[in-house]
PDB file of N, CA and C in Angstrom:
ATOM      1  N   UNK A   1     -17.653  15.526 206.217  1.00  0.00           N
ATOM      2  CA  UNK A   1     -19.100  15.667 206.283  1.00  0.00           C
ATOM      3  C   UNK A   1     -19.447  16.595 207.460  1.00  0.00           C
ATOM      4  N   UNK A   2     -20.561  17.453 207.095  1.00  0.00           N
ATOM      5  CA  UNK A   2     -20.556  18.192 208.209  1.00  0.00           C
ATOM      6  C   UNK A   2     -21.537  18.108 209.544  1.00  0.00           C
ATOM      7  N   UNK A   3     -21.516  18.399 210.442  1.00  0.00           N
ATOM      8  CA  UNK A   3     -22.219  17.737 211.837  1.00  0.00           C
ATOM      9  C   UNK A   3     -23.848  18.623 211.401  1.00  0.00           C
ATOM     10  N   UNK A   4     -24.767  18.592 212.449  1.00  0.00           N
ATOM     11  CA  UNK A   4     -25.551  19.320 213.125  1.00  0.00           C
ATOM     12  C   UNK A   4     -25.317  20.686 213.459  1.00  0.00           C
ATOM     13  N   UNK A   5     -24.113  20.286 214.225  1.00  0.00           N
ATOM     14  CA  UNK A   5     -23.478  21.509 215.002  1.00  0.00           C
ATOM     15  C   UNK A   5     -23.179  22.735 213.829  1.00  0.00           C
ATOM     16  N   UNK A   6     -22.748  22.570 212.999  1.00  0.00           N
ATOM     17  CA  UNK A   6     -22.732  22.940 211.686  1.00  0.00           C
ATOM     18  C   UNK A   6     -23.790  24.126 211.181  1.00  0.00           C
ATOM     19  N   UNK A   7     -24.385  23.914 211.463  1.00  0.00           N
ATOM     20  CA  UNK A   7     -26.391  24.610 211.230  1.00  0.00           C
ATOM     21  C   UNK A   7     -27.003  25.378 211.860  1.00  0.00           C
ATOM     22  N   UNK A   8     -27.627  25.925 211.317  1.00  0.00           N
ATOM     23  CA  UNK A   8     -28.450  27.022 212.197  1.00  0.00           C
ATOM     24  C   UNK A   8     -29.922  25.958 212.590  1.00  0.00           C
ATOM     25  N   UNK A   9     -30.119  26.098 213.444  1.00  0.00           N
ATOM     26  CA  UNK A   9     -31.702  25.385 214.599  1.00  0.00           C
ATOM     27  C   UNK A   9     -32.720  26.124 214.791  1.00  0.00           C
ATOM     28  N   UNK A  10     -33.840  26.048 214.238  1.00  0.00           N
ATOM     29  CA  UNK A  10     -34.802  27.131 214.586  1.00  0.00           C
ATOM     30  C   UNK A  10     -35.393  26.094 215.523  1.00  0.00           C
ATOM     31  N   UNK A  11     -35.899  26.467 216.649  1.00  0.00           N
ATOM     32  CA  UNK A  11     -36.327  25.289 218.231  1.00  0.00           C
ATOM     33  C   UNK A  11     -37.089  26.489 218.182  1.00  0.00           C
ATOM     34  N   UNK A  12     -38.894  26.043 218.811  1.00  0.00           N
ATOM     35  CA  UNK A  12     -40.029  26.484 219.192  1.00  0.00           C
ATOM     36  C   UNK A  12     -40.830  25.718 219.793  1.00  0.00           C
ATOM     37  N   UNK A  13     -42.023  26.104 220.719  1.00  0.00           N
ATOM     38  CA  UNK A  13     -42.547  25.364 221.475  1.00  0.00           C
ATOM     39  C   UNK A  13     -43.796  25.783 220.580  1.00  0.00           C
ATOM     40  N   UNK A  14     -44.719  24.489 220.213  1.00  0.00           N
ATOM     41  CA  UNK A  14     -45.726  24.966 219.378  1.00  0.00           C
ATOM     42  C   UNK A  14     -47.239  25.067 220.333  1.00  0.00           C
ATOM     43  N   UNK A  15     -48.294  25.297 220.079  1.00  0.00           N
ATOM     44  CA  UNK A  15     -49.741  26.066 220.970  1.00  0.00           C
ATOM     45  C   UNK A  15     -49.568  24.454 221.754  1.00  0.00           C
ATOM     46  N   UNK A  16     -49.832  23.297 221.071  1.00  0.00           N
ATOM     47  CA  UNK A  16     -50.018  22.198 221.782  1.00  0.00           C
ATOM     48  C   UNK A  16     -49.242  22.267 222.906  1.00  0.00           C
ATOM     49  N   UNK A  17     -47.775  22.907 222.587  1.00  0.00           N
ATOM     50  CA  UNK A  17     -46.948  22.180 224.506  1.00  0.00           C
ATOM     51  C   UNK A  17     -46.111  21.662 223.851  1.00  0.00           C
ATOM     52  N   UNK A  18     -45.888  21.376 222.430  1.00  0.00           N
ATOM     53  CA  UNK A  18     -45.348  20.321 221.793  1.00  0.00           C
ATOM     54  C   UNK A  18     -43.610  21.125 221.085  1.00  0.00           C
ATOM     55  N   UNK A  19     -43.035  20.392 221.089  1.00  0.00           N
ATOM     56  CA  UNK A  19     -41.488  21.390 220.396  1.00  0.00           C
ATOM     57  C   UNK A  19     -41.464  20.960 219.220  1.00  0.00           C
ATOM     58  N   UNK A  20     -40.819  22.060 218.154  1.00  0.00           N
ATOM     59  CA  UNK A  20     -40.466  21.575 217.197  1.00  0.00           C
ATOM     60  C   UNK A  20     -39.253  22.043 216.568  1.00  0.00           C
ATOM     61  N   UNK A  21     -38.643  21.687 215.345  1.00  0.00           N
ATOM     62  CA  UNK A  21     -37.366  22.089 214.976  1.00  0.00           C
ATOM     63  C   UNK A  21     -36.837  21.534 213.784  1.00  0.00           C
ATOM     64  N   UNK A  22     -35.989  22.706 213.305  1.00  0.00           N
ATOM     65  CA  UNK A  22     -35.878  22.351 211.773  1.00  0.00           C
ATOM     66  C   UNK A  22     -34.367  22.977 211.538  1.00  0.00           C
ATOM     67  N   UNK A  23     -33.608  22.487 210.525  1.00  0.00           N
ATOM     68  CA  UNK A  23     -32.707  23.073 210.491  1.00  0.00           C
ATOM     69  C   UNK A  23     -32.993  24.131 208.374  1.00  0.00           C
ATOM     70  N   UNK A  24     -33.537  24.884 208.748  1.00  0.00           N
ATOM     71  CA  UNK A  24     -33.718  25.802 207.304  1.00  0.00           C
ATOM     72  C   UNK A  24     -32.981  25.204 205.917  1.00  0.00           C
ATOM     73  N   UNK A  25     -31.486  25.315 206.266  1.00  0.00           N
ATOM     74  CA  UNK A  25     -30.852  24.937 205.156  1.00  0.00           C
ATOM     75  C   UNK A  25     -31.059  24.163 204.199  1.00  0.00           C
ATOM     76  N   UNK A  26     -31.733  22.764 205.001  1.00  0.00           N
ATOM     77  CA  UNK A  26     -31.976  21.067 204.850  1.00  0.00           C
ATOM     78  C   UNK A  26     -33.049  21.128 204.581  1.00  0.00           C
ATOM     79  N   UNK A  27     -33.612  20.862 203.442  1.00  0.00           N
ATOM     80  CA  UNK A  27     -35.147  20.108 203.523  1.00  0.00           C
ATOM     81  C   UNK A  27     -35.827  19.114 203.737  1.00  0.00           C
ATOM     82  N   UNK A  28     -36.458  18.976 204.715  1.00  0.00           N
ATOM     83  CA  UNK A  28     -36.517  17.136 204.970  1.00  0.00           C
ATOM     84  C   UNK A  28     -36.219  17.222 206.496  1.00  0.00           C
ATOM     85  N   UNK A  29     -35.625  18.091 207.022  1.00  0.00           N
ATOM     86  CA  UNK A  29     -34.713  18.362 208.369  1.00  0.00           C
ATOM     87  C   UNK A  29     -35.304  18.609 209.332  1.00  0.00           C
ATOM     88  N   UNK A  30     -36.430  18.244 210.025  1.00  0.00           N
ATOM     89  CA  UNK A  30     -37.441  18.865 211.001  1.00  0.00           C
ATOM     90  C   UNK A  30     -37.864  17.114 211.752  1.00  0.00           C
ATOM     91  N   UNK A  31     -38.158  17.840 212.765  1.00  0.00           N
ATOM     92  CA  UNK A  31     -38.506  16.858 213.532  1.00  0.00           C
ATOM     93  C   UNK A  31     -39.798  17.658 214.439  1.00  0.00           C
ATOM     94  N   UNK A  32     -40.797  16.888 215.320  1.00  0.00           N
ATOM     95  CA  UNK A  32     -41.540  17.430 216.242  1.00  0.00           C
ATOM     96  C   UNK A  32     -41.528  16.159 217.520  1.00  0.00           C
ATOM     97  N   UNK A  33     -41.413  16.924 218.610  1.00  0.00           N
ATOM     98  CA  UNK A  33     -41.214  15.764 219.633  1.00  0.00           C
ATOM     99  C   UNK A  33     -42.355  16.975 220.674  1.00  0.00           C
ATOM    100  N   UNK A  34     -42.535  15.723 222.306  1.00  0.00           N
ATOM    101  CA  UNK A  34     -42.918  16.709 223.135  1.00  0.00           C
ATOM    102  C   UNK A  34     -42.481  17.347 224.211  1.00  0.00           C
ATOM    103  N   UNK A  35     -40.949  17.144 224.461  1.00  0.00           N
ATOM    104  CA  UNK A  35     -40.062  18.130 225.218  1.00  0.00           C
ATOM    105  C   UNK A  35     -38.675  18.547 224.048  1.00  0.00           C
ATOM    106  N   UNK A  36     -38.251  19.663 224.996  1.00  0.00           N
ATOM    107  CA  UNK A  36     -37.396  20.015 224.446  1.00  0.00           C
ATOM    108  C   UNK A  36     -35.933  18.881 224.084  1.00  0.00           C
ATOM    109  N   UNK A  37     -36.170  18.515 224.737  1.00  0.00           N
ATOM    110  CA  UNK A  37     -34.731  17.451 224.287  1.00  0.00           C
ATOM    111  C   UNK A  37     -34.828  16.359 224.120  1.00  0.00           C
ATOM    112  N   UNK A  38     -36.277  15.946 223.571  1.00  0.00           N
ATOM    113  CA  UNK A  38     -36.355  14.889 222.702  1.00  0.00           C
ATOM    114  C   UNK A  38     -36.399  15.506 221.497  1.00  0.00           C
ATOM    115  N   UNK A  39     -37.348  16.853 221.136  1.00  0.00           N
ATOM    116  CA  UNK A  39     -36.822  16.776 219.658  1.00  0.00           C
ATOM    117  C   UNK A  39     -35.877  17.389 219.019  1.00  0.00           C
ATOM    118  N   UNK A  40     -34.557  17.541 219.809  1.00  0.00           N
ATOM    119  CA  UNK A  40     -33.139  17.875 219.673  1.00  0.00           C
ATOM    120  C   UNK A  40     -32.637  16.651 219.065  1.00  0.00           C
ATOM    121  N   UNK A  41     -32.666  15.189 220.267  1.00  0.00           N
ATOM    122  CA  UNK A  41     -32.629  14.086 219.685  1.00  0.00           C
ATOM    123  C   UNK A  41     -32.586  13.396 218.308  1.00  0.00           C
ATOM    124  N   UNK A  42     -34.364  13.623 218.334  1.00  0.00           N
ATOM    125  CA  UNK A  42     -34.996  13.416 217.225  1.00  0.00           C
ATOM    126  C   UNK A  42     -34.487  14.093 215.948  1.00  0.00           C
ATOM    127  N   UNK A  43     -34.625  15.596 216.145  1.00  0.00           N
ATOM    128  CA  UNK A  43     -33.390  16.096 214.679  1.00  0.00           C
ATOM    129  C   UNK A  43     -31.952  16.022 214.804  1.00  0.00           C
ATOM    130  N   UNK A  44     -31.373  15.492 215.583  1.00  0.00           N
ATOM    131  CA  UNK A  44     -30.081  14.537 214.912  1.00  0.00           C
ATOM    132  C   UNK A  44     -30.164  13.331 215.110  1.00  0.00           C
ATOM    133  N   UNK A  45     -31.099  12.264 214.877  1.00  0.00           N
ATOM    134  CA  UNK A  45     -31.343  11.180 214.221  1.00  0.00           C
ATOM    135  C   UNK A  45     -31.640  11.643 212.923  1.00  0.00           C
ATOM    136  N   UNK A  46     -32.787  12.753 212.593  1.00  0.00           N
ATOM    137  CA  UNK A  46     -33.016  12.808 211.335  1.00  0.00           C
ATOM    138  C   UNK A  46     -32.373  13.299 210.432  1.00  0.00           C
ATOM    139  N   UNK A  47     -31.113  14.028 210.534  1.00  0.00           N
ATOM    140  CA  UNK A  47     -29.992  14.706 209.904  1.00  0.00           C
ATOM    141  C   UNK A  47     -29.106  14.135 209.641  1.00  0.00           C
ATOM    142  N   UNK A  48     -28.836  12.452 210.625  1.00  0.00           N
ATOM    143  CA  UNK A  48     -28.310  11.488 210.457  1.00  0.00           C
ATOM    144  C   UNK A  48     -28.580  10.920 209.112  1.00  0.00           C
ATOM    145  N   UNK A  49     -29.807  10.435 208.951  1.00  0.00           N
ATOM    146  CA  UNK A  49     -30.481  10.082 207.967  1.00  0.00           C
ATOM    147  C   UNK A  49     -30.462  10.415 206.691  1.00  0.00           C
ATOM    148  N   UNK A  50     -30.197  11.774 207.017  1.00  0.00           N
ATOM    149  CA  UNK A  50     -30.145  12.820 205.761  1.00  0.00           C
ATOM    150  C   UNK A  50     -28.849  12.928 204.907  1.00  0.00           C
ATOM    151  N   UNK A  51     -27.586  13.062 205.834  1.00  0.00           N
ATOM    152  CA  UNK A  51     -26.395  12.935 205.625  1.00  0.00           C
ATOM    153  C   UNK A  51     -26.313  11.416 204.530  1.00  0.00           C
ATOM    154  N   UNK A  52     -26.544  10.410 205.336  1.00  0.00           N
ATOM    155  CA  UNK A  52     -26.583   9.213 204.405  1.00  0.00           C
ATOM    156  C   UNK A  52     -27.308   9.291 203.254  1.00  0.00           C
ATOM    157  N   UNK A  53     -28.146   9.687 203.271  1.00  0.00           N
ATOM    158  CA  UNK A  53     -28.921   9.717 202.105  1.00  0.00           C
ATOM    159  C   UNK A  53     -28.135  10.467 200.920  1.00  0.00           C
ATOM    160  N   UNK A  54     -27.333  11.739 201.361  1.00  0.00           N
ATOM    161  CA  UNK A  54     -26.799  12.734 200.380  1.00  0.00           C
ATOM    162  C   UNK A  54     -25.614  11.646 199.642  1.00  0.00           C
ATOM    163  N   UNK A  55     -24.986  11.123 200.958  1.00  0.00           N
ATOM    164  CA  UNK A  55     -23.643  10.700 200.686  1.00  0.00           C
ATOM    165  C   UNK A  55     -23.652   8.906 199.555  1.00  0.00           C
ATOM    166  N   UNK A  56     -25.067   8.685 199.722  1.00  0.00           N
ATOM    167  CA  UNK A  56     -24.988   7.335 198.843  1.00  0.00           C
ATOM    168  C   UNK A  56     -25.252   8.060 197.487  1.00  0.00           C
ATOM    169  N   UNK A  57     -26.254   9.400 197.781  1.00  0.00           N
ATOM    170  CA  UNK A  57     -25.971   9.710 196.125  1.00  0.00           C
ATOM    171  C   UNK A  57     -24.665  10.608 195.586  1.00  0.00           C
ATOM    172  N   UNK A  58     -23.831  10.354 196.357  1.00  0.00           N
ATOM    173  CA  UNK A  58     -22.371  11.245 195.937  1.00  0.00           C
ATOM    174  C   UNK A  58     -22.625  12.907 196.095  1.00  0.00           C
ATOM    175  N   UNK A  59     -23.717  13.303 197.075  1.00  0.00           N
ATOM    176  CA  UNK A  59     -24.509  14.671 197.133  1.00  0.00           C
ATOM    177  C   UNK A  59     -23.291  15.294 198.130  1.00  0.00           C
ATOM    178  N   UNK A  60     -23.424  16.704 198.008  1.00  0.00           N
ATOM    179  CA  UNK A  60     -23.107  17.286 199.293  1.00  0.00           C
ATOM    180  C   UNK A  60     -24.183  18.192 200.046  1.00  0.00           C
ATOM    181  N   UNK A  61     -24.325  17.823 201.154  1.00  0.00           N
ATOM    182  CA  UNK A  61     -24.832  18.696 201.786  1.00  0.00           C
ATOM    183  C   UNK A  61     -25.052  20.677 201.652  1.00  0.00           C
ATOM    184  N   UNK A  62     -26.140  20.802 201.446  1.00  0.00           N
ATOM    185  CA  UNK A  62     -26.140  22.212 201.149  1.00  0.00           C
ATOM    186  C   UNK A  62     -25.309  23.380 202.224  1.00  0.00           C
ATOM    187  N   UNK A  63     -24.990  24.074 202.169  1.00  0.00           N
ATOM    188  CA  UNK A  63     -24.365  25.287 202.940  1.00  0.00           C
ATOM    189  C   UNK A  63     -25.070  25.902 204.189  1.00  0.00           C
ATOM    190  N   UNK A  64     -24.921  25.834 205.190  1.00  0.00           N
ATOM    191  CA  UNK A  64     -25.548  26.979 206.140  1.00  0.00           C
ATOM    192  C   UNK A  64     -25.978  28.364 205.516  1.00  0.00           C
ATOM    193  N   UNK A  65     -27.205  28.855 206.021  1.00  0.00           N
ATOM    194  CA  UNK A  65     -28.011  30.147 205.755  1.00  0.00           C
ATOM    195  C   UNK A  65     -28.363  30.904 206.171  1.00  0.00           C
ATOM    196  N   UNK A  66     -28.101  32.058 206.146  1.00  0.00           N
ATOM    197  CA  UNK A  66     -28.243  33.226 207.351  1.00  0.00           C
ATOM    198  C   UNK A  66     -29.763  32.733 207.507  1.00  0.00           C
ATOM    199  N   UNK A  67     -30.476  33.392 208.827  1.00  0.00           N
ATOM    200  CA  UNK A  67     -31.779  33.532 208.955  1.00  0.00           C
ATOM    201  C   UNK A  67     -32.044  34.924 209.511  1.00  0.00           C
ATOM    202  N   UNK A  68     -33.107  35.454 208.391  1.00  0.00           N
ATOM    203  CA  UNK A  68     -33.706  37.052 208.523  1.00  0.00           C
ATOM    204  C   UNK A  68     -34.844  37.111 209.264  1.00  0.00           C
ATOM    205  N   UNK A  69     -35.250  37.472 209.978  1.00  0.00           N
ATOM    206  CA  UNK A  69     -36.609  37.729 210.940  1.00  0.00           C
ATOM    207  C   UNK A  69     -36.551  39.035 211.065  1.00  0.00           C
ATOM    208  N   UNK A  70     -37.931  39.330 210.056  1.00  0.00           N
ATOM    209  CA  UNK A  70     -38.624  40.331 209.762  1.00  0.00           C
ATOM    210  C   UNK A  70     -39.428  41.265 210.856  1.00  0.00           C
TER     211      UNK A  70
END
């Protein structure tokens, strides 16, 4: 199964002050916290989550994805 580490992280600080973060590949994969390393945390609890979820339905996790910025 594959980690976090695994993934590409898009991390931003949004107008509020507030961070947020998603991993593209994953849908469902985002978290928003209000420092930076809580919602690092927070999206690997939620990727945690995610993983289980794939793996009770016999799923695999989708592939890492380049990211293009236009």
């Amino acid at each position: 199964m594959p980690t976090l580490d695994d993934y590409k992280i898009v991390l931003y600080r949004q107008s509020d002050g507030s961070w947020a973060a998603y991993v593209p590949a994953i849908d469902g994969c985002h978290a928003i916290m209000e420092t930076r390393d809580a919602v690092l945390d927070e999206l690997q609890l939620v990727f945690e989550m995610i993983c289980e979820e794939y793996e009770e339905k016999g799923q695999i996790l989708p592939a890492d994805r380049e990211i293009v910025c236009a």
